[in-house]
N, C-alpha and C. Protein backbone atom coordinates (compact mmCIF):
# COMPACT_ATOMS: atom_id res chain seq x y z
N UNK A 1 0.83 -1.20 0.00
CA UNK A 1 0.00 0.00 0.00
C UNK A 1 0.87 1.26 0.00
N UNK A 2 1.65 1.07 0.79
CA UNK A 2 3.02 2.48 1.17
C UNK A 2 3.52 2.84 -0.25
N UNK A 3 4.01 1.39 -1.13
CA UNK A 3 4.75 1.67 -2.58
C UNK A 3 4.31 2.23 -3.31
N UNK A 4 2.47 1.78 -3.40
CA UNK A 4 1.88 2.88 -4.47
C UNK A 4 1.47 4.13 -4.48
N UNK A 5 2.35 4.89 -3.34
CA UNK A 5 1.79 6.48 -2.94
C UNK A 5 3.23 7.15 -2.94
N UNK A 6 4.06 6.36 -1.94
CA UNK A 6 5.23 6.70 -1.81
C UNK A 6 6.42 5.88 -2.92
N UNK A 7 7.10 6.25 -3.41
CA UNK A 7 8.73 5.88 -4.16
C UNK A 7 9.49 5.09 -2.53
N UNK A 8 9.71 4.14 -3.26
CA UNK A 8 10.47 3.05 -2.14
C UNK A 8 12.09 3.99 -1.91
N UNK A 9 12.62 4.32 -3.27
CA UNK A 9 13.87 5.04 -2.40
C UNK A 9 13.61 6.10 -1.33
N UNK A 10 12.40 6.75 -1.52
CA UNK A 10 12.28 7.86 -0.30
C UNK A 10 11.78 7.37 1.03
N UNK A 11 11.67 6.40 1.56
CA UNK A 11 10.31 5.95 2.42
C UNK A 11 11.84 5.82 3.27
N UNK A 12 12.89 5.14 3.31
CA UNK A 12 13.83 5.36 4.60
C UNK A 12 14.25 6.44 5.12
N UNK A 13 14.09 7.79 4.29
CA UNK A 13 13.87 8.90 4.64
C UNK A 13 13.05 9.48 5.39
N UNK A 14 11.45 8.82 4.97
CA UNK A 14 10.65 9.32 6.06
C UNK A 14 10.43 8.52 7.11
N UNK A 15 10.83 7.36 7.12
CA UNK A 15 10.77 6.60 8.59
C UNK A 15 11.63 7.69 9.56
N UNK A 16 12.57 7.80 8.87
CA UNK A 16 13.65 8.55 9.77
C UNK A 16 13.29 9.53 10.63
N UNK A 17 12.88 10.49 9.90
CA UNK A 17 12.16 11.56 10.27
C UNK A 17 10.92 11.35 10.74
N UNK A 18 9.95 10.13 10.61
CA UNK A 18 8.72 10.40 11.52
C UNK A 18 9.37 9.49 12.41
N UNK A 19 10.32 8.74 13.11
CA UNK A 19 11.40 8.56 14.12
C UNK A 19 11.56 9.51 15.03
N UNK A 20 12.47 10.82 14.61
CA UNK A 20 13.00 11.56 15.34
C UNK A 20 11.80 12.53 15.65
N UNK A 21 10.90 12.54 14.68
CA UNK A 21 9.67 13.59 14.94
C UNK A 21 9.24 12.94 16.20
N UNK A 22 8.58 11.78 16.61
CA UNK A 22 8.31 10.86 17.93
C UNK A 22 9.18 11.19 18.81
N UNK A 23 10.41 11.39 18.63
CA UNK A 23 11.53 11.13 19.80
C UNK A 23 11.69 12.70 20.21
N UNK A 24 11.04 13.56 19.66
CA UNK A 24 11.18 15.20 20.25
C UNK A 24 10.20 15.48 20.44
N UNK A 25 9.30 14.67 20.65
CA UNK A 25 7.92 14.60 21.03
C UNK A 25 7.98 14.53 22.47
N UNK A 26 8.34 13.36 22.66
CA UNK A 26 8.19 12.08 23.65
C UNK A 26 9.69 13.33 24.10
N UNK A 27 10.56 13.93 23.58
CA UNK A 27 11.56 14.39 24.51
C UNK A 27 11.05 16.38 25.06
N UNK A 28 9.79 16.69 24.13
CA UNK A 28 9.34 17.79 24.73
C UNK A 28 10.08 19.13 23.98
N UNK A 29 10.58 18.75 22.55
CA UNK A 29 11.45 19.51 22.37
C UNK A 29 10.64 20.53 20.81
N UNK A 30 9.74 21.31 21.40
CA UNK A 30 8.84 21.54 20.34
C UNK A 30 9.54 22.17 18.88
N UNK A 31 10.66 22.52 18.96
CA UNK A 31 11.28 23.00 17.70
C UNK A 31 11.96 21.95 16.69
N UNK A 32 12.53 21.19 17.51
CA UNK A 32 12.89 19.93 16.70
C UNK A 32 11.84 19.53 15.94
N UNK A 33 10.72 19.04 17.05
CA UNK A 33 9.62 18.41 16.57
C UNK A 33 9.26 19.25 15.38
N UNK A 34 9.14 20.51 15.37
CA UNK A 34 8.26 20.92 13.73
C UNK A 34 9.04 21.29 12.87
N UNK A 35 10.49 21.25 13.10
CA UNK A 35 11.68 20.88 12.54
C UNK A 35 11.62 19.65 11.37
N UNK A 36 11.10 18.27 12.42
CA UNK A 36 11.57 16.69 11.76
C UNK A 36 9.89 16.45 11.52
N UNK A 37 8.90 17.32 11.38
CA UNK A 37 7.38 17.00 10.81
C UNK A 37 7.46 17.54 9.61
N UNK A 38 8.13 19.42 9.58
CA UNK A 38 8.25 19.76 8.35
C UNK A 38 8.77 18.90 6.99
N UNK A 39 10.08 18.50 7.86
CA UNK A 39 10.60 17.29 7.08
C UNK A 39 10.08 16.31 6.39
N UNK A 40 9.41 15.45 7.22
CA UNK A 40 8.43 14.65 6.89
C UNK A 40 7.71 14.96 6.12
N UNK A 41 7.16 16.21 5.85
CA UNK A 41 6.05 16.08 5.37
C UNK A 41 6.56 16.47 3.85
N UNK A 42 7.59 17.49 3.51
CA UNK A 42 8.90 17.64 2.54
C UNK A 42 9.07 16.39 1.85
N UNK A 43 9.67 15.20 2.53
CA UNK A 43 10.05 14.12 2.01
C UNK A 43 9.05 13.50 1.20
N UNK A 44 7.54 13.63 1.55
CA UNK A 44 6.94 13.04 1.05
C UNK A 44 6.24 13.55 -0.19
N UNK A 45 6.61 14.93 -0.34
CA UNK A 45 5.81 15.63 -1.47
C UNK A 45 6.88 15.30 -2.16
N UNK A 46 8.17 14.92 -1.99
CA UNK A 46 9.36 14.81 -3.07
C UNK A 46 9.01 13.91 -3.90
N UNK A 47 8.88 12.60 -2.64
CA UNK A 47 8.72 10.96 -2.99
C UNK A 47 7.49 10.40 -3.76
N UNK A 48 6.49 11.59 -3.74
CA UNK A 48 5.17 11.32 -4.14
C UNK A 48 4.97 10.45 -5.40
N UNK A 49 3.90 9.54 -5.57
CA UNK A 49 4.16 8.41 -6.79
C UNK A 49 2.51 8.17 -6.90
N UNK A 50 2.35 7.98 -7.91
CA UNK A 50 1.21 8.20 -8.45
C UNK A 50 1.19 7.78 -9.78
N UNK A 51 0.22 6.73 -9.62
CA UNK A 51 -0.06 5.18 -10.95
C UNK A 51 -0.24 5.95 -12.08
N UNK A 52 0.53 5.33 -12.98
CA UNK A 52 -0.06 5.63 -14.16
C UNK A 52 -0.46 4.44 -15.16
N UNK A 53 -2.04 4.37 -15.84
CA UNK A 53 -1.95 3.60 -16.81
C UNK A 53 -1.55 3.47 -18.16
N UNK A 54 -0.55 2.74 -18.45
CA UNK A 54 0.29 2.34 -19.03
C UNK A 54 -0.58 1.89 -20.81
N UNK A 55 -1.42 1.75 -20.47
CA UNK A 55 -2.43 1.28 -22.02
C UNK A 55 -2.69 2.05 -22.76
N UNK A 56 -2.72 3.67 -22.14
CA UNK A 56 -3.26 4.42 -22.54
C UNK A 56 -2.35 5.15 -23.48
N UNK A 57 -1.17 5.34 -23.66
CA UNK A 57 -0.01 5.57 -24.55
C UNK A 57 -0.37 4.54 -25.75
N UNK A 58 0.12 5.65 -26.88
CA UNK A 58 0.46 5.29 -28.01
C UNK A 58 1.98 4.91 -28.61
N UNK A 59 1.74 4.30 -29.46
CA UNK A 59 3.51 3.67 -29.54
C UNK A 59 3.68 5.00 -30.18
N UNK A 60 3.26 5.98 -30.89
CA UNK A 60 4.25 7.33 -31.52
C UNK A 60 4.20 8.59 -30.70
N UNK A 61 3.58 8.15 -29.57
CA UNK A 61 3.89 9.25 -28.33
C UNK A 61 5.27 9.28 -27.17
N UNK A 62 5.45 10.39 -27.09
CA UNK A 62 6.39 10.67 -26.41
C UNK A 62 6.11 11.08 -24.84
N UNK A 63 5.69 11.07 -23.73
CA UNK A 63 5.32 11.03 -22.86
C UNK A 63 6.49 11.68 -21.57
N UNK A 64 6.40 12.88 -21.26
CA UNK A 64 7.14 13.42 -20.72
C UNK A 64 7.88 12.47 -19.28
N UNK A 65 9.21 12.21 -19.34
CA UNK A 65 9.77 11.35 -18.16
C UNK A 65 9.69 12.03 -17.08
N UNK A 66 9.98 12.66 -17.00
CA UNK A 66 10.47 13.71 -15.38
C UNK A 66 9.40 15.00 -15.60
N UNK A 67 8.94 15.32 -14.41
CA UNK A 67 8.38 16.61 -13.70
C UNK A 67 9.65 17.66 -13.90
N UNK A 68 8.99 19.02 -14.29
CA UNK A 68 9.25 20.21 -14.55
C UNK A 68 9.74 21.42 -15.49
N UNK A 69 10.18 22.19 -15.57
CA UNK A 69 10.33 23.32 -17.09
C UNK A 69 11.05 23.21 -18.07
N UNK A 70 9.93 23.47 -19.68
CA UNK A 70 10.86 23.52 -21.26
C UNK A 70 11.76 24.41 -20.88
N UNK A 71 13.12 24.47 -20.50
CA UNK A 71 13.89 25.45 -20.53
C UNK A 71 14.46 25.39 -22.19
N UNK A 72 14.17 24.71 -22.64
CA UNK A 72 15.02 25.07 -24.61
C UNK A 72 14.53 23.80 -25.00
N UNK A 73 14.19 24.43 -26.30
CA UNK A 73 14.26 23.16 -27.57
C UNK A 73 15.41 23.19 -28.73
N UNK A 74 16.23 22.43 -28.71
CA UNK A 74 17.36 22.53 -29.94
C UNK A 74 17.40 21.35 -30.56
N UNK A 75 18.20 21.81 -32.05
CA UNK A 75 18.04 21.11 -33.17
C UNK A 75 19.66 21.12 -33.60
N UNK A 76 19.93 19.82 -33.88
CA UNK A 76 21.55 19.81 -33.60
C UNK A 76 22.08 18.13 -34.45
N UNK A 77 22.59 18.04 -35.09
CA UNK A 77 23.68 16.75 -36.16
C UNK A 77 22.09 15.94 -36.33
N UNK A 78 21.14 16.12 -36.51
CA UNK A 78 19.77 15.56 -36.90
C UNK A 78 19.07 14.91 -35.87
N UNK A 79 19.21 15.54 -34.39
CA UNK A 79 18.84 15.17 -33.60
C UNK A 79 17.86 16.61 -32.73
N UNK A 80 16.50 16.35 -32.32
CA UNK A 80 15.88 17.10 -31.64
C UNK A 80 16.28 16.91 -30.35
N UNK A 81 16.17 17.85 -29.33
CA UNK A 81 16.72 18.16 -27.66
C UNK A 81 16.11 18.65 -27.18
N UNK A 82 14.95 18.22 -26.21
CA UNK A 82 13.73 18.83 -25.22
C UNK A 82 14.84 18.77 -23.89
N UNK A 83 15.02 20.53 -23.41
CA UNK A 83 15.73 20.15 -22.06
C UNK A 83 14.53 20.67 -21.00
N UNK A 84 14.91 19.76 -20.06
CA UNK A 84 13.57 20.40 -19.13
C UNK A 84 14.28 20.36 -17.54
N UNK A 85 14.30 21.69 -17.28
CA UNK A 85 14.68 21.92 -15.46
C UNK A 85 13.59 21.47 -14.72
N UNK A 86 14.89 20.51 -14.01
CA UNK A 86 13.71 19.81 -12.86
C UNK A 86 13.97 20.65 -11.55
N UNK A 87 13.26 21.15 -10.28
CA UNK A 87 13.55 21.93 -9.34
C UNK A 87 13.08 20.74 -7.98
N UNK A 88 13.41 21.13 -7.08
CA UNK A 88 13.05 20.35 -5.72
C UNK A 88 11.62 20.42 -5.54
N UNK A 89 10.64 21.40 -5.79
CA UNK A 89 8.86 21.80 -5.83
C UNK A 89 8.55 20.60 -6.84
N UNK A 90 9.03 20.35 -7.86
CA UNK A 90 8.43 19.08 -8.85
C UNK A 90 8.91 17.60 -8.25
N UNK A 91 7.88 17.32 -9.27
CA UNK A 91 7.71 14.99 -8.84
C UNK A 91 8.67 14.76 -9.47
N UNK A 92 9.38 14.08 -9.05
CA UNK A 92 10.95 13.28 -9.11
C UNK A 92 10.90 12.11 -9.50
N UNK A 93 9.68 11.27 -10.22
CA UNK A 93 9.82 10.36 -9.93
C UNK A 93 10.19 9.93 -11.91
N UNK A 94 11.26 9.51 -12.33
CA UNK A 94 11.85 9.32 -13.40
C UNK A 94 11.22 8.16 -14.09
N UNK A 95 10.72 8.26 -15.30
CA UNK A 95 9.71 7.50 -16.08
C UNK A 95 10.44 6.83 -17.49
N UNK A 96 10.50 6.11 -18.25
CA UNK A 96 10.80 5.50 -19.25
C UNK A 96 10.64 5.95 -20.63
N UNK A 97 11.20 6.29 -21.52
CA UNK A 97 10.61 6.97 -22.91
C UNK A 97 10.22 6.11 -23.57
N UNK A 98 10.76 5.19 -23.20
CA UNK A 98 10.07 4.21 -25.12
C UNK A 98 9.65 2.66 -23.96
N UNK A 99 9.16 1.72 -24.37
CA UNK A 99 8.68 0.11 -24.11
C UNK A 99 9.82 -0.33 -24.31
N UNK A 100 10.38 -1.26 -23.88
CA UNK A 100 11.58 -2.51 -24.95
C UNK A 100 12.60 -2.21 -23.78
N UNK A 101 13.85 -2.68 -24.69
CA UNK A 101 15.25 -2.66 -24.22
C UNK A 101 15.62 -0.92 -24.03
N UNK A 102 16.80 -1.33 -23.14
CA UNK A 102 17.64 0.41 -23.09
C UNK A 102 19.21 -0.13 -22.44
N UNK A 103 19.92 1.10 -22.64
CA UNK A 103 21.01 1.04 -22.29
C UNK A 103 21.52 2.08 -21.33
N UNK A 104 21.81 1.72 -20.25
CA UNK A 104 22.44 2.97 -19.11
C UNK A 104 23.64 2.94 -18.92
N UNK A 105 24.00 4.16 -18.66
CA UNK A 105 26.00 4.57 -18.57
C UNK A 105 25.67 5.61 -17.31
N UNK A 106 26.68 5.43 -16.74
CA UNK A 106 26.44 6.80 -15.48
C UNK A 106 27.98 6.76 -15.51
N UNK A 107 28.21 8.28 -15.52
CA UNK A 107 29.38 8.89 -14.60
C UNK A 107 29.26 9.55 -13.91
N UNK A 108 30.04 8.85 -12.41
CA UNK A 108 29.97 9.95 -11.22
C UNK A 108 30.87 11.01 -11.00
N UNK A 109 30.03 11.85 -10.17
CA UNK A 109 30.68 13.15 -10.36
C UNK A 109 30.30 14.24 -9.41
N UNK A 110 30.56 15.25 -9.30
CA UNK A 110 30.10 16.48 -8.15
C UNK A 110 28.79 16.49 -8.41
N UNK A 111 28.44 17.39 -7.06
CA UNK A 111 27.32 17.97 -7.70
C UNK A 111 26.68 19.29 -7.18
N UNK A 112 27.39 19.68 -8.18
CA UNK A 112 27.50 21.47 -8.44
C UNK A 112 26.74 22.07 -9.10
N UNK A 113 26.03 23.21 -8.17
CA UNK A 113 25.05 24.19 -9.19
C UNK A 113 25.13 23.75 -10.50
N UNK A 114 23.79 23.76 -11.09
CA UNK A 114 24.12 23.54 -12.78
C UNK A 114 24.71 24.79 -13.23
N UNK A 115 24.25 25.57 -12.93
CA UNK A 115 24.31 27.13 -13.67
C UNK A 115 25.78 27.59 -13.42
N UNK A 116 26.86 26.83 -12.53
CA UNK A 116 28.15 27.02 -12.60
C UNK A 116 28.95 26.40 -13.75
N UNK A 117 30.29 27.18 -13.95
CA UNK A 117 31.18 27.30 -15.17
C UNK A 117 31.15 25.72 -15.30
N UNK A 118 31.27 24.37 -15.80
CA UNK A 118 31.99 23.22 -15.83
C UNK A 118 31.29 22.64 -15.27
N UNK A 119 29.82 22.95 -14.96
CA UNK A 119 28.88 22.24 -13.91
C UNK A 119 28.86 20.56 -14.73
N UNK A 120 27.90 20.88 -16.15
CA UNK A 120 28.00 19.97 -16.51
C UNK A 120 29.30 18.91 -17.07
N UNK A 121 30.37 18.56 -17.18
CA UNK A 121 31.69 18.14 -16.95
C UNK A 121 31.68 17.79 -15.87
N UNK A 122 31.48 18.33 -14.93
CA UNK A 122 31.69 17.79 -13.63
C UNK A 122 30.93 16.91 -12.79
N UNK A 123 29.95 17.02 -12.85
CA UNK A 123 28.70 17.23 -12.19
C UNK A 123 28.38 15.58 -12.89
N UNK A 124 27.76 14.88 -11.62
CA UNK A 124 27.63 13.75 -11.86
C UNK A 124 26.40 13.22 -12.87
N UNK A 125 26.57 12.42 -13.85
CA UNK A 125 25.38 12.49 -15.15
C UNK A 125 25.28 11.52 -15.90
N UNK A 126 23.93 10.68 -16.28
CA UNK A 126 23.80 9.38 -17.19
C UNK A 126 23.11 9.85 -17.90
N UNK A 127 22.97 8.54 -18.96
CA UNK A 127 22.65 8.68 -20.24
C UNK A 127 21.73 7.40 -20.16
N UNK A 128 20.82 7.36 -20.98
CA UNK A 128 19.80 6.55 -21.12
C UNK A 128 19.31 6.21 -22.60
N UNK A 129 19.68 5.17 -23.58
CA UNK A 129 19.66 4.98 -24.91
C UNK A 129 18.67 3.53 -24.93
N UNK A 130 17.75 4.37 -26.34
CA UNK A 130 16.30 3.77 -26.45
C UNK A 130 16.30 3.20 -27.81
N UNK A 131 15.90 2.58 -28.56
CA UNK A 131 16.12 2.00 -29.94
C UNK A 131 15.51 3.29 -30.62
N UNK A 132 14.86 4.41 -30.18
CA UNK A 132 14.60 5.89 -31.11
C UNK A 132 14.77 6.54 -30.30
N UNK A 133 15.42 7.24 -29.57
CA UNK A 133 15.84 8.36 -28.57
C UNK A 133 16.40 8.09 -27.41
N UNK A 134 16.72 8.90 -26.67
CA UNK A 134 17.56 8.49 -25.64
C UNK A 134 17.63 10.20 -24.69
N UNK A 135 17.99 9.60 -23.46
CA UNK A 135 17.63 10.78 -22.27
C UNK A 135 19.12 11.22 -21.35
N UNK A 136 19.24 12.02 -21.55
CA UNK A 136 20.37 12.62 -20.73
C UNK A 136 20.32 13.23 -19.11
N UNK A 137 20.75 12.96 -17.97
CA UNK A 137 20.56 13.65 -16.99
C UNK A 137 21.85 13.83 -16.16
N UNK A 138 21.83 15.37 -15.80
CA UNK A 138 22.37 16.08 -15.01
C UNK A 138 21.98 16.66 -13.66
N UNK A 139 23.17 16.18 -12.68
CA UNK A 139 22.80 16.44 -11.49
C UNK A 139 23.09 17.77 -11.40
N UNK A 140 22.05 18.56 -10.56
CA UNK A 140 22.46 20.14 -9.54
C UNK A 140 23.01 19.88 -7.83
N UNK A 141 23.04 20.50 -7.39
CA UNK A 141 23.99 20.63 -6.04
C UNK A 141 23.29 20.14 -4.96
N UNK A 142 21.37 20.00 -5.26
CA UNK A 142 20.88 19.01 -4.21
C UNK A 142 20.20 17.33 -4.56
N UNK A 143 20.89 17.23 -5.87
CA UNK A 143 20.32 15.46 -6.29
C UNK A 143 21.01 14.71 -5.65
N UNK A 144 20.60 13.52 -5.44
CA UNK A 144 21.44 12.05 -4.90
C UNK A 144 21.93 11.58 -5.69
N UNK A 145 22.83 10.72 -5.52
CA UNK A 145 23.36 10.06 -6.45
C UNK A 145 22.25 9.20 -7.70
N UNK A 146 22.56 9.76 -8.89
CA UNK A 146 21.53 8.78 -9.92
C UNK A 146 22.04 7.22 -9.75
N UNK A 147 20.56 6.86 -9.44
CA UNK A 147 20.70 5.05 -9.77
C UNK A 147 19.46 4.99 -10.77
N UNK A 148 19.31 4.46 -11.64
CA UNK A 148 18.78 3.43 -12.30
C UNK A 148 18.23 2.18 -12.62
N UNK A 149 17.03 2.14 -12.63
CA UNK A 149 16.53 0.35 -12.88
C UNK A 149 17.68 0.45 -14.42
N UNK A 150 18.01 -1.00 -13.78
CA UNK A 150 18.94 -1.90 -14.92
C UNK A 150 18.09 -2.72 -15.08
N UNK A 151 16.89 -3.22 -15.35
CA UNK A 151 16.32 -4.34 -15.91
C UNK A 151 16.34 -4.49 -17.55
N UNK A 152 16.95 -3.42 -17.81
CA UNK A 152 16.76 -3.17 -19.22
C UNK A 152 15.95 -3.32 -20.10
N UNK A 153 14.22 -3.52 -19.61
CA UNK A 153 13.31 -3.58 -20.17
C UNK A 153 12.15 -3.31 -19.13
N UNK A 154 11.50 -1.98 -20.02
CA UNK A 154 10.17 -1.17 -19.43
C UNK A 154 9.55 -1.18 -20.13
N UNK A 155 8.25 -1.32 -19.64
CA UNK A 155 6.76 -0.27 -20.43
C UNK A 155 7.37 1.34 -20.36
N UNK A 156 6.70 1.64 -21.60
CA UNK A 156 6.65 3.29 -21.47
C UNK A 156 6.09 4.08 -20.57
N UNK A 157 7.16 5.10 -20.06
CA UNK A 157 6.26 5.55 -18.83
C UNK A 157 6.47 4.91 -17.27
N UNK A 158 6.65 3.80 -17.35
CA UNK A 158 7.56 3.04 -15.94
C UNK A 158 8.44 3.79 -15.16
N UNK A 159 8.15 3.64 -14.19
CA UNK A 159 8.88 4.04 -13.10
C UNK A 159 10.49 3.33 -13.47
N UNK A 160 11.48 4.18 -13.15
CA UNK A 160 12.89 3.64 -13.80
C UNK A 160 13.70 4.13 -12.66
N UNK A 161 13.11 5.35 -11.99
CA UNK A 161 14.24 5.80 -10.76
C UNK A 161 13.47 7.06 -10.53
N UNK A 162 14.77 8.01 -9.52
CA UNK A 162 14.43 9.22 -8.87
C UNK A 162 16.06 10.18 -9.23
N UNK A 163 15.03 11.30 -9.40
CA UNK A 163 15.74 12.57 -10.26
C UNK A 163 15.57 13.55 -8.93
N UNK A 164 15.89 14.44 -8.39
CA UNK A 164 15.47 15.45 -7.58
C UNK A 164 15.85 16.60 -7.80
N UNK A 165 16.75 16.92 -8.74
CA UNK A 165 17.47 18.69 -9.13
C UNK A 165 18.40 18.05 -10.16
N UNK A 166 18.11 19.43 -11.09
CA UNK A 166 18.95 19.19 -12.19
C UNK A 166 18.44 19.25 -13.63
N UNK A 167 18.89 18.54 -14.59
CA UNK A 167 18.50 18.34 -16.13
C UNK A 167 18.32 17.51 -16.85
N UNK A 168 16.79 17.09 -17.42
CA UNK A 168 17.16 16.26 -17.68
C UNK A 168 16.85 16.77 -19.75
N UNK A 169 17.23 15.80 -20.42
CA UNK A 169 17.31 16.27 -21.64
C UNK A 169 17.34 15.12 -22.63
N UNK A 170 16.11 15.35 -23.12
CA UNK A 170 15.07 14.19 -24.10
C UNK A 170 15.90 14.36 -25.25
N UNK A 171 16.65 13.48 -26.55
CA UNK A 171 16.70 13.72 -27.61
C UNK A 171 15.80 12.55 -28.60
N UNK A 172 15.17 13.16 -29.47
CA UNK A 172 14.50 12.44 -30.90
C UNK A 172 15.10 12.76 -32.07
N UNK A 173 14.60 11.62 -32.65
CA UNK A 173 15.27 12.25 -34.42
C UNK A 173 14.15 13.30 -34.63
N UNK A 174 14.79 14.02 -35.81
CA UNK A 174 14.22 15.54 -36.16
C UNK A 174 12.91 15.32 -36.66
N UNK A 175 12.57 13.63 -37.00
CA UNK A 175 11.65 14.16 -37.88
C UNK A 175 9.74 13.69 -36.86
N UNK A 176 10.61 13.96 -35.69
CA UNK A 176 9.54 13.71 -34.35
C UNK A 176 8.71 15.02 -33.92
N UNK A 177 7.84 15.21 -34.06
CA UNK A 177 7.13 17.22 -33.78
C UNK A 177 7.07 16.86 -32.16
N UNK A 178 7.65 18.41 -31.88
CA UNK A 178 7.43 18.25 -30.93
C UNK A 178 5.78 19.25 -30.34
N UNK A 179 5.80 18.76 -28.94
CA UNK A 179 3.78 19.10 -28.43
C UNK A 179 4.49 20.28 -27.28
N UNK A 180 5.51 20.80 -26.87
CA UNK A 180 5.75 22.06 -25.84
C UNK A 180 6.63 23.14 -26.43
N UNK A 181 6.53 23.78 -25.54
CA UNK A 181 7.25 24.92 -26.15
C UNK A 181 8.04 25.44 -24.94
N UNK A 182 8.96 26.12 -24.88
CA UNK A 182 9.85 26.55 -23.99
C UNK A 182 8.88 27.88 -22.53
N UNK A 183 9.09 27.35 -21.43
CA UNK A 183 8.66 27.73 -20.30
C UNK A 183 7.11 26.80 -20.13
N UNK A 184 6.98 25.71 -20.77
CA UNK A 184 5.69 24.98 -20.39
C UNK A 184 6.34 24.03 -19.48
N UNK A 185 5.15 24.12 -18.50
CA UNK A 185 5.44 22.98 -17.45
C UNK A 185 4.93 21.18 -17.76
N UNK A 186 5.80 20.73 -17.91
CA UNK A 186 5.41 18.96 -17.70
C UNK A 186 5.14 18.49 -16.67
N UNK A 187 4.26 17.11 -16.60
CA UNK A 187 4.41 16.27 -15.65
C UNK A 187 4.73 14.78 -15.96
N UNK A 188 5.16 13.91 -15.17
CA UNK A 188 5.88 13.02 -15.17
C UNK A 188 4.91 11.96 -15.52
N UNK A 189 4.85 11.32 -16.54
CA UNK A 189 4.22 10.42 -17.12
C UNK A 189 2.65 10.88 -17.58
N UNK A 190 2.72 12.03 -17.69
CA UNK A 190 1.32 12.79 -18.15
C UNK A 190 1.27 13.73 -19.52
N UNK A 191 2.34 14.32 -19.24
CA UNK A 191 2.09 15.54 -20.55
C UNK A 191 2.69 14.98 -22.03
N UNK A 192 2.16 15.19 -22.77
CA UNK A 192 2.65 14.67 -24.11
C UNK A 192 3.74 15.51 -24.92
N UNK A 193 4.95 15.27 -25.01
CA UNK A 193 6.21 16.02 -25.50
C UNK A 193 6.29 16.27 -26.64
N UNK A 194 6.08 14.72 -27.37
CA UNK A 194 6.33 14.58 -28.59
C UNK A 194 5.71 14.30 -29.64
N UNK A 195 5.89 13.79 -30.88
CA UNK A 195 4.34 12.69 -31.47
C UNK A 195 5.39 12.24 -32.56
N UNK A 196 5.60 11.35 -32.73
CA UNK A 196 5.87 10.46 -34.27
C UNK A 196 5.12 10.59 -35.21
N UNK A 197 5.01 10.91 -36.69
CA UNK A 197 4.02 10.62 -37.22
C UNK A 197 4.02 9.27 -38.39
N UNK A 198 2.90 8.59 -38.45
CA UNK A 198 3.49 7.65 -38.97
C UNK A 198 3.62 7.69 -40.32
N UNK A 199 3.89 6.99 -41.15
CA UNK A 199 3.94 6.84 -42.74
C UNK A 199 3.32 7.60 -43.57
N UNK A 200 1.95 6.91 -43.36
CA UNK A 200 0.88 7.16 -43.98
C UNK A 200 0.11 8.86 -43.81
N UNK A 201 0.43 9.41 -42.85
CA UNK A 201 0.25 10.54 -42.69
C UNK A 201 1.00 11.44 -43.42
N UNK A 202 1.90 10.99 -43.12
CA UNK A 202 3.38 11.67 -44.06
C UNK A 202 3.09 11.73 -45.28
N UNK A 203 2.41 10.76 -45.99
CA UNK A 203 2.51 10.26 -47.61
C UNK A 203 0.62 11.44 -47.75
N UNK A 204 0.29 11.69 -46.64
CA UNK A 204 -1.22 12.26 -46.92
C UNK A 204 -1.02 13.64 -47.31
N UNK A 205 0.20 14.21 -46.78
CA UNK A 205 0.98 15.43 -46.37
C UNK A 205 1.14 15.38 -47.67
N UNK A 206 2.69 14.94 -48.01
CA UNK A 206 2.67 15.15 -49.39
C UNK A 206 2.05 15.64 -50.67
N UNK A 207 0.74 14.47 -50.94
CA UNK A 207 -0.01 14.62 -51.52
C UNK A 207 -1.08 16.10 -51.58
């Protein structure tokens, strides 16, 4: 019941804290206490998780992975680039772009303001490769270390991990339209990014 509300990586977090919230209770120490409740209650808007059905995607949709802002759309060696700032106020909870196989690489690294000189170089960051696109993420100065489901096979949209600050950055081939525009807000397995179009549409176009 706990898993499907709360993200299992956050929940030793809030034991913790509704722990010490009890123990400055029980010790009379009213600042702590709304200290380690605030907390609590913080942790859980981070950790927040919330079902999504999975049927309802189309195989030429693109389905936004991560919670929070189009900061840029670029077009670059025939590849499209949705970057979207994730902040600590947004759902963290990191979603899957495509069904099938994938491939993950992580290098660790600091984790330094993005907006500093060498942030990204430095700054600890994986890569996520899809048989049509693939997802880039960069840590800021309050993410955890990125882990990753390695199962190497999701539904679209699946829960895959937890993002908490930072960047993350969708690429498609060019010939994918994209559905946002720069300063629109996403949500994590809800807003529609992208669209494929298929063949036959293409060939309607033409004509």
């Amino acid at each position: 019941m706990f898993d499907s509300i709360i993200a299992k990586e956050g929940q030793k977090s809030i034991l913790i804290a509704f722990t010490a919230m009890i123990i400055f209770i029980l010790l009379e120490c009213r600042f702590l206490t709304f200290i380690s409740f605030v907390l609590m209650l913080t942790l859980i808007y981070m950790y927040r998780y919330k079902y999504i059905d999975y049927s309802i995607f189309k195989e030429n949709e693109y389905i936004a992975p991560i919670s929070g802002t189009v900061s840029a759309i670029d077009v670059k060696d025939f590849k499209k680039s949705i970057y979207i700032d994730v902040s600590l106020c947004d759902s963290h909870i990191l979603r899957s772009l495509e069904s099938g196989n994938y491939k993950v690489s992580i290098k660790r690294g600091l984790n330094l303001l993005l907006t500093t000189l060498k942030a990204k170089q430095l700054n600890e960051h994986a890569k996520i490769e899809y048989t049509n696109s693939s997802m880039e993420l960069y840590s800021s100065m309050c993410n955890s270390s990125i882990n990753i489901n390695q199962d190497n096979k999701n539904i679209k949209s699946e829960k895959i991990g937890i993002f908490l600050q930072g960047q993350v950055i969708v690429n498609l081939n060019t010939d994918i339209e994209t559905n946002v525009k720069i300063g629109d807000k996403v949500i994590s397995g809800i807003t529609l990014i992208a669209t494929k179009k298929f063949k036959e549409e293409n060939l309607k176009e033409s004509k």
